[in-house]
PDB file of N, CA and C in Angstrom:
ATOM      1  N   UNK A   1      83.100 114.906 112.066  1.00  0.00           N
ATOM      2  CA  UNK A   1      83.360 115.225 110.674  1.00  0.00           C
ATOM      3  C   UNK A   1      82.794 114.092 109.816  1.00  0.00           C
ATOM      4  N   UNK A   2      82.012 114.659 108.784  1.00  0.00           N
ATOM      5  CA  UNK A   2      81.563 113.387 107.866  1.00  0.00           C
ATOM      6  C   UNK A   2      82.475 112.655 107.040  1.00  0.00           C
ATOM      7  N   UNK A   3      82.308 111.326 106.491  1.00  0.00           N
ATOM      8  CA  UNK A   3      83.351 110.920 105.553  1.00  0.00           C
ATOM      9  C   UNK A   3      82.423 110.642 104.276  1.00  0.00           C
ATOM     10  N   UNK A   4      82.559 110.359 102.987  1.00  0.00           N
ATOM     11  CA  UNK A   4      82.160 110.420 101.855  1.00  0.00           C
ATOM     12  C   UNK A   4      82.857 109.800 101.220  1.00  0.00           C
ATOM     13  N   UNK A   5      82.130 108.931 100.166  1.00  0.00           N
ATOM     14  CA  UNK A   5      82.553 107.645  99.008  1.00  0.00           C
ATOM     15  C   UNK A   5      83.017 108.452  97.949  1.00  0.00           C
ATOM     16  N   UNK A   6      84.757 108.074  97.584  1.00  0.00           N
ATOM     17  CA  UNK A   6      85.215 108.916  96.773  1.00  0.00           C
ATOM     18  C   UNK A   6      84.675 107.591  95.724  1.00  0.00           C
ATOM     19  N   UNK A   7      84.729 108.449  94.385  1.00  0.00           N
ATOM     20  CA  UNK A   7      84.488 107.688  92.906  1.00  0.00           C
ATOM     21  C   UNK A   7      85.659 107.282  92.346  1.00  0.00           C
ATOM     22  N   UNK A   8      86.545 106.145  92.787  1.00  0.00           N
ATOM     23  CA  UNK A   8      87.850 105.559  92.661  1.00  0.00           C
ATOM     24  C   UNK A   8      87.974 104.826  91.392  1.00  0.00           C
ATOM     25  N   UNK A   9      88.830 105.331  90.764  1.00  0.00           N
ATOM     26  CA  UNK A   9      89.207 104.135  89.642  1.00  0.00           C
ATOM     27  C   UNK A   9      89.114 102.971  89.487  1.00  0.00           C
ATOM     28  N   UNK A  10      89.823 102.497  90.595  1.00  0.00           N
ATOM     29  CA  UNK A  10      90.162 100.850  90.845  1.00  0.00           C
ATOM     30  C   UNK A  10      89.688 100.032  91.798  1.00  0.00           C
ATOM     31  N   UNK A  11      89.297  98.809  91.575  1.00  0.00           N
ATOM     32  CA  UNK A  11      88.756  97.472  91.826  1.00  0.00           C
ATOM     33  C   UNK A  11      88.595  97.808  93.687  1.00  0.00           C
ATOM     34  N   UNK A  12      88.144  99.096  94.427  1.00  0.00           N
ATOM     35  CA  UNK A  12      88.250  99.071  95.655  1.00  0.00           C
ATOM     36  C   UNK A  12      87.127  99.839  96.087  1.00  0.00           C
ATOM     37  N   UNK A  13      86.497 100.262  97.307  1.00  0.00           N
ATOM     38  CA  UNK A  13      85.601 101.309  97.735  1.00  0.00           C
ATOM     39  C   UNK A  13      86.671 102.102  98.656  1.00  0.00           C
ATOM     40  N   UNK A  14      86.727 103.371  98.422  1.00  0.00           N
ATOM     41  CA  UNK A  14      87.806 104.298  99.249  1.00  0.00           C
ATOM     42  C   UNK A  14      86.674 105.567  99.782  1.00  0.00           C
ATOM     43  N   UNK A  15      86.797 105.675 101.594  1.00  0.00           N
ATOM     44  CA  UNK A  15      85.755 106.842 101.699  1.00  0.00           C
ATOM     45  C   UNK A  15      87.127 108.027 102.172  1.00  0.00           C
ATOM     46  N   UNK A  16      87.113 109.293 101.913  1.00  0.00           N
ATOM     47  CA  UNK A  16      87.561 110.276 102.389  1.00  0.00           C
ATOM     48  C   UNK A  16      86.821 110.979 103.308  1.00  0.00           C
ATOM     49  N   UNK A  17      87.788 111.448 104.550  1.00  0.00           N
ATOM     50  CA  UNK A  17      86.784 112.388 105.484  1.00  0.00           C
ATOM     51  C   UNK A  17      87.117 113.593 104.516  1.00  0.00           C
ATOM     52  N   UNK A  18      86.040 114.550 105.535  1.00  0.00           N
ATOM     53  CA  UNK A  18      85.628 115.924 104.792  1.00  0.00           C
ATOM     54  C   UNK A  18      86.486 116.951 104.729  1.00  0.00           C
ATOM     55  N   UNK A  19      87.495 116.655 105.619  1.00  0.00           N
ATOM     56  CA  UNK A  19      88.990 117.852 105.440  1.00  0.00           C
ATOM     57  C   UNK A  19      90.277 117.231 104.412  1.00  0.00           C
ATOM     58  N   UNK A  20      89.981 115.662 103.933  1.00  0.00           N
ATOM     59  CA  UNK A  20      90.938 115.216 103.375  1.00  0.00           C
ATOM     60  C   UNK A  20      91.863 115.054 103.585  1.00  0.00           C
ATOM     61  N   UNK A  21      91.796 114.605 104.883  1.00  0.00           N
ATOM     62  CA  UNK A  21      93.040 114.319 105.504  1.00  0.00           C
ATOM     63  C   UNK A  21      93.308 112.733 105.990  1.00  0.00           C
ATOM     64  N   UNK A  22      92.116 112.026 105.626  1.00  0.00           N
ATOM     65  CA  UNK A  22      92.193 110.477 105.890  1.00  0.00           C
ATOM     66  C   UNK A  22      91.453 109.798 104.660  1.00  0.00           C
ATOM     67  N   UNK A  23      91.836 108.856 104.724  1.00  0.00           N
ATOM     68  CA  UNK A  23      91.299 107.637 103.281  1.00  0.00           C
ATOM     69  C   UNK A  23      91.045 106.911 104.623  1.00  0.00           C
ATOM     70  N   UNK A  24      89.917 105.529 103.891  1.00  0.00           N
ATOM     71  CA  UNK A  24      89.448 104.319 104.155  1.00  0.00           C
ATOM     72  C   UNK A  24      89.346 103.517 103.061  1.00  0.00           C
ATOM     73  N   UNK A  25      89.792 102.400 102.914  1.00  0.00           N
ATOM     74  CA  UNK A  25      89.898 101.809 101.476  1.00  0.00           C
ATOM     75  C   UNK A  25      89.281 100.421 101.983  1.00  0.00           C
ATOM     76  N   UNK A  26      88.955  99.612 100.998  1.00  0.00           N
ATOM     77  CA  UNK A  26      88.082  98.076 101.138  1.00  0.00           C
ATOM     78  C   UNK A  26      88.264  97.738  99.867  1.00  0.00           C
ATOM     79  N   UNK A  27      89.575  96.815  99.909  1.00  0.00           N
ATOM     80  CA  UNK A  27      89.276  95.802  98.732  1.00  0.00           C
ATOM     81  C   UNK A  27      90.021  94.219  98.815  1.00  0.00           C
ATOM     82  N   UNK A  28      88.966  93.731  97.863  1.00  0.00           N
ATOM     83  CA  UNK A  28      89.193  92.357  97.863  1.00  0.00           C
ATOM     84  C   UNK A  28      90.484  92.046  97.405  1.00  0.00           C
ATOM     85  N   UNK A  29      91.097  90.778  98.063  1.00  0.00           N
ATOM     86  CA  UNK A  29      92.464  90.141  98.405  1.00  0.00           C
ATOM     87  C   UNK A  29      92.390  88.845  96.697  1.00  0.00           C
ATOM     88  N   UNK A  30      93.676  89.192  95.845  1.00  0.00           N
ATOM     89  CA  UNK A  30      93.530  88.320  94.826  1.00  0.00           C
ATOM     90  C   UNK A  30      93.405  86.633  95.939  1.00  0.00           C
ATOM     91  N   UNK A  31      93.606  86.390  96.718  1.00  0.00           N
ATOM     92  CA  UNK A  31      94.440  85.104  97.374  1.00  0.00           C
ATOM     93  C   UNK A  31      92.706  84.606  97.818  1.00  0.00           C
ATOM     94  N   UNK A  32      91.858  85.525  97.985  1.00  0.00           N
ATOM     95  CA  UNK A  32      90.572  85.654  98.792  1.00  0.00           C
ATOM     96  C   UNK A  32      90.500  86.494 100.376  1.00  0.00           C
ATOM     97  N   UNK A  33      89.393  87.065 100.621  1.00  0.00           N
ATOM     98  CA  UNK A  33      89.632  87.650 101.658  1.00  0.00           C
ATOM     99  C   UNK A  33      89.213  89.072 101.283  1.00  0.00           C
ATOM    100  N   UNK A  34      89.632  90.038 102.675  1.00  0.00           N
ATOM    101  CA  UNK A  34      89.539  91.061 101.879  1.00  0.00           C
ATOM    102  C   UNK A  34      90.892  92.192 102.498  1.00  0.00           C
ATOM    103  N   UNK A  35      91.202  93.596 102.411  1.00  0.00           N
ATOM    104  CA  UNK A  35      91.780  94.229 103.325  1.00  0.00           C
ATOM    105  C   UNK A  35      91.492  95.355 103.572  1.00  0.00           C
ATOM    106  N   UNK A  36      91.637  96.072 104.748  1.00  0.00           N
ATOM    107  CA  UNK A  36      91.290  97.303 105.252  1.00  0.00           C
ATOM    108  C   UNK A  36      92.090  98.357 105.349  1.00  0.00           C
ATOM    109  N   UNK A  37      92.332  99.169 104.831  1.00  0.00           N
ATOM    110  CA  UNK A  37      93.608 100.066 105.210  1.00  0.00           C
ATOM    111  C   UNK A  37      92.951 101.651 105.642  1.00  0.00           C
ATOM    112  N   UNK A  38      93.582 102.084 106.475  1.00  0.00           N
ATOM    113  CA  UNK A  38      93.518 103.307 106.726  1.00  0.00           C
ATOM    114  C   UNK A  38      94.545 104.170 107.051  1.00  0.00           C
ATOM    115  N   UNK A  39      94.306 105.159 106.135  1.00  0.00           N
ATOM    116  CA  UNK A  39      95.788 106.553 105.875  1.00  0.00           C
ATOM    117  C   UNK A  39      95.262 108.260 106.598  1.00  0.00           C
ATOM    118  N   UNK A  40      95.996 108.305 107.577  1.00  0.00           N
ATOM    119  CA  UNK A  40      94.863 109.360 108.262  1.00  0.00           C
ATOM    120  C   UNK A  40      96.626 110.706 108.323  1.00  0.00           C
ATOM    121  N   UNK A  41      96.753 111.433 107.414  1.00  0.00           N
ATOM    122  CA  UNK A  41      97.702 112.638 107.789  1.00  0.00           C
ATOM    123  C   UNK A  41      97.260 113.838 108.846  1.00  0.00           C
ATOM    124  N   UNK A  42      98.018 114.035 110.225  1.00  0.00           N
ATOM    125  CA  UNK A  42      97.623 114.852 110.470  1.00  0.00           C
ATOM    126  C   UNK A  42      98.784 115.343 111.754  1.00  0.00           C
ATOM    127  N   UNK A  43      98.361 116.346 111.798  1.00  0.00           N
ATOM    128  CA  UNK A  43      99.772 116.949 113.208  1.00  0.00           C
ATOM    129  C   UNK A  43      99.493 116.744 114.245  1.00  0.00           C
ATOM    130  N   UNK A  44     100.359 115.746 114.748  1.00  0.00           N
ATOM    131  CA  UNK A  44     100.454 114.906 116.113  1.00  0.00           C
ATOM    132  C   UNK A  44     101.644 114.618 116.370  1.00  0.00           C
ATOM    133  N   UNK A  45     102.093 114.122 117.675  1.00  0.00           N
ATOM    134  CA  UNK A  45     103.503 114.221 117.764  1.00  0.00           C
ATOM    135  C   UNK A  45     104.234 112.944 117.354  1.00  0.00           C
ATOM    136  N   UNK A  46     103.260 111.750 117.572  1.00  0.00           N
ATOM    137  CA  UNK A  46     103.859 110.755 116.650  1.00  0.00           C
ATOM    138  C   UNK A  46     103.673 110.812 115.216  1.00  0.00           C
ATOM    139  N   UNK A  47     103.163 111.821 114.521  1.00  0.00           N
ATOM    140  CA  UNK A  47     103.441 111.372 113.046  1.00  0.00           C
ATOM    141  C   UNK A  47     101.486 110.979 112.530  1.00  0.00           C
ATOM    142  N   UNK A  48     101.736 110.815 110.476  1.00  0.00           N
ATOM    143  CA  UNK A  48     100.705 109.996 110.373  1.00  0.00           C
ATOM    144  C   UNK A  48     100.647 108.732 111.313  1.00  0.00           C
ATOM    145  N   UNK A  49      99.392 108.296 110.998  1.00  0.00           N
ATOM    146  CA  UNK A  49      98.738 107.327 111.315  1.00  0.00           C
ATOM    147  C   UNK A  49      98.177 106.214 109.986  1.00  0.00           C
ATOM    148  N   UNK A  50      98.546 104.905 109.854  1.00  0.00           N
ATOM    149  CA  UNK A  50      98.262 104.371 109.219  1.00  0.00           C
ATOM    150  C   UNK A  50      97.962 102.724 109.205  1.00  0.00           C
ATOM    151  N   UNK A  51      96.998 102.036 109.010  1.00  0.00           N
ATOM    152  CA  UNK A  51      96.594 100.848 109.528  1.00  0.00           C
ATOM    153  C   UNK A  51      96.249  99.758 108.186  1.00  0.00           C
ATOM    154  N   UNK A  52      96.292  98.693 108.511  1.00  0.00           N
ATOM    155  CA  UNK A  52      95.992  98.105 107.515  1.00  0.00           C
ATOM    156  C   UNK A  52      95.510  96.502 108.355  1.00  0.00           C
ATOM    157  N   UNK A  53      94.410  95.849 107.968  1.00  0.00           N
ATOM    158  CA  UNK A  53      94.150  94.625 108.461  1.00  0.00           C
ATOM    159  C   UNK A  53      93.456  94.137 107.123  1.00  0.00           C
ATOM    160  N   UNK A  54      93.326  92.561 107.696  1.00  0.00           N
ATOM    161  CA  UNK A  54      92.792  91.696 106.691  1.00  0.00           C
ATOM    162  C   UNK A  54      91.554  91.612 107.102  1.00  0.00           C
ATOM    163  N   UNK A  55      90.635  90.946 106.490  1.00  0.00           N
ATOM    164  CA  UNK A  55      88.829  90.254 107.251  1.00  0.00           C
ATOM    165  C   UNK A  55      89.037  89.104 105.962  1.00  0.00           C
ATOM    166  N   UNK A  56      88.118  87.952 106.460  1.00  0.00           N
ATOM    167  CA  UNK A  56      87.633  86.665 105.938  1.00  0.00           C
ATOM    168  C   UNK A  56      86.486  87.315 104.864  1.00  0.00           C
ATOM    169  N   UNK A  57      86.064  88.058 105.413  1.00  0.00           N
ATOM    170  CA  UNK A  57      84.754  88.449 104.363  1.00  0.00           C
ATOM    171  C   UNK A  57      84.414  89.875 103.826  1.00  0.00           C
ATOM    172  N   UNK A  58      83.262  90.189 103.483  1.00  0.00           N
ATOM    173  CA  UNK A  58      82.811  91.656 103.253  1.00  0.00           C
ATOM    174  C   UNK A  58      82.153  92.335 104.483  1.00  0.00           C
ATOM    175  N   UNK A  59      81.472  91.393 105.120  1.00  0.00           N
ATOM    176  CA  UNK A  59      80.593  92.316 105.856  1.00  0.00           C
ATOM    177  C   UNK A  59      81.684  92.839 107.216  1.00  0.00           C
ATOM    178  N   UNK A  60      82.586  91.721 107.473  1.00  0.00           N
ATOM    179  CA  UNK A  60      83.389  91.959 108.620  1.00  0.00           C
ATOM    180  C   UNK A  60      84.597  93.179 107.777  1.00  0.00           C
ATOM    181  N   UNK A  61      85.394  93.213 106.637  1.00  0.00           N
ATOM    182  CA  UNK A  61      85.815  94.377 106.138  1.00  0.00           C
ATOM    183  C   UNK A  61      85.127  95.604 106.295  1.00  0.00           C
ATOM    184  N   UNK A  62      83.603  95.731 105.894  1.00  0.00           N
ATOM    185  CA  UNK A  62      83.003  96.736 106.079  1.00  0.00           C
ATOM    186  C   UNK A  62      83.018  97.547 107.269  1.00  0.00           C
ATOM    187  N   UNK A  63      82.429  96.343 108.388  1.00  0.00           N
ATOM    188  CA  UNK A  63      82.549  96.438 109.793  1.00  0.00           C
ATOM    189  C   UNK A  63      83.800  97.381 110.324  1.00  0.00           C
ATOM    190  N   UNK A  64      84.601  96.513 110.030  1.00  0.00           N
ATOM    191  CA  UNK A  64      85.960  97.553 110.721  1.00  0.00           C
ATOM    192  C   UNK A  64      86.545  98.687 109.773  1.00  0.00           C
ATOM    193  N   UNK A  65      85.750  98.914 108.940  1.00  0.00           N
ATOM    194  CA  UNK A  65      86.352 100.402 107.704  1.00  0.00           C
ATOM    195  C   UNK A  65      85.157 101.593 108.862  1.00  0.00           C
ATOM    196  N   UNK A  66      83.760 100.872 108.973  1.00  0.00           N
ATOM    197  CA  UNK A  66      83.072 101.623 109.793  1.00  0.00           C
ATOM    198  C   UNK A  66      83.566 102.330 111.373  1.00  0.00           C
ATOM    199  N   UNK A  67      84.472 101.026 111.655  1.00  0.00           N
ATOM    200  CA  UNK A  67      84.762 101.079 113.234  1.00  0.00           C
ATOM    201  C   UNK A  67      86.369 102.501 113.334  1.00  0.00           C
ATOM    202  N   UNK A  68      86.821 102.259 112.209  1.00  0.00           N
ATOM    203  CA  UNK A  68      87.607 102.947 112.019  1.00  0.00           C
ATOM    204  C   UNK A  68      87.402 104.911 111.440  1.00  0.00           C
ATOM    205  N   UNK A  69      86.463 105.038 110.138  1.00  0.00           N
ATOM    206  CA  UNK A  69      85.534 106.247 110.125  1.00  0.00           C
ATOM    207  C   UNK A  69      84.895 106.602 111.478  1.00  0.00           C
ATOM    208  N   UNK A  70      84.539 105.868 112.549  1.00  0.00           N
ATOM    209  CA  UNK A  70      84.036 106.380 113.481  1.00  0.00           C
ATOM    210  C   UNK A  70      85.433 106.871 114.618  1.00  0.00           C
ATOM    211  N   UNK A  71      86.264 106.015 114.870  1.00  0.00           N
ATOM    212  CA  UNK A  71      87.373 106.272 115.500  1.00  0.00           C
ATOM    213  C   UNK A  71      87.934 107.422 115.279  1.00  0.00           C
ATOM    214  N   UNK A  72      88.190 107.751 113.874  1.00  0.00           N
ATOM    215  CA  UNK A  72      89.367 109.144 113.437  1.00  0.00           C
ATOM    216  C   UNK A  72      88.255 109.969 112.824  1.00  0.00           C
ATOM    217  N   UNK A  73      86.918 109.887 113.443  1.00  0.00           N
ATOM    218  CA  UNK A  73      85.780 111.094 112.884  1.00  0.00           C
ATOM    219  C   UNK A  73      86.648 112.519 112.874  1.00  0.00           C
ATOM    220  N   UNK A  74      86.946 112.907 113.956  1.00  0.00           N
ATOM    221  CA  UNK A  74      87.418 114.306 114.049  1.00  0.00           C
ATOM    222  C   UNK A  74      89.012 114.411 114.148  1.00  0.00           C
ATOM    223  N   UNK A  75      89.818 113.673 114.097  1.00  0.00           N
ATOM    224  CA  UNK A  75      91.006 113.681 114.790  1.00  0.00           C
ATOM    225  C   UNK A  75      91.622 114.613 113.526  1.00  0.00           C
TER     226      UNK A  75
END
């Protein structure tokens, strides 16, 4: 399933997959830094799924927003 750069209001990059059933968000940390979160709703027996990590930088935030869009491609 593809994911796509929603056009977000606020100070973040958020991609949605194509059934809308997961966010990926990337934004910078006031403190420095950055964070990663991912919100994935879907019917499973444990429940959503939802993650959140920090990175030192952009390219490593990016990195794991990618590693993650690839992980919950279809789920």
């Amino acid at each position: 399933m593809s994911w796509q750069r929603v056009d977000a209001a606020g100070p973040y990059d958020e991609y949605e997959r194509a059934d809308g059933l997961a966010t990926v968000r990337v934004r910078e940390r006031p403190g420095g830094g950055f964070a990663v979160r991912l919100d994935c709703l879907r019917q499973a027996p444990d429940g959503p799924e939802y993650r959140r990590e920090t990175a030192d930088d952009r390219e490593t935030a990016d990195a794991l927003a990618e590693e993650w869009m690839d992980a919950f491609d279809g789920e």
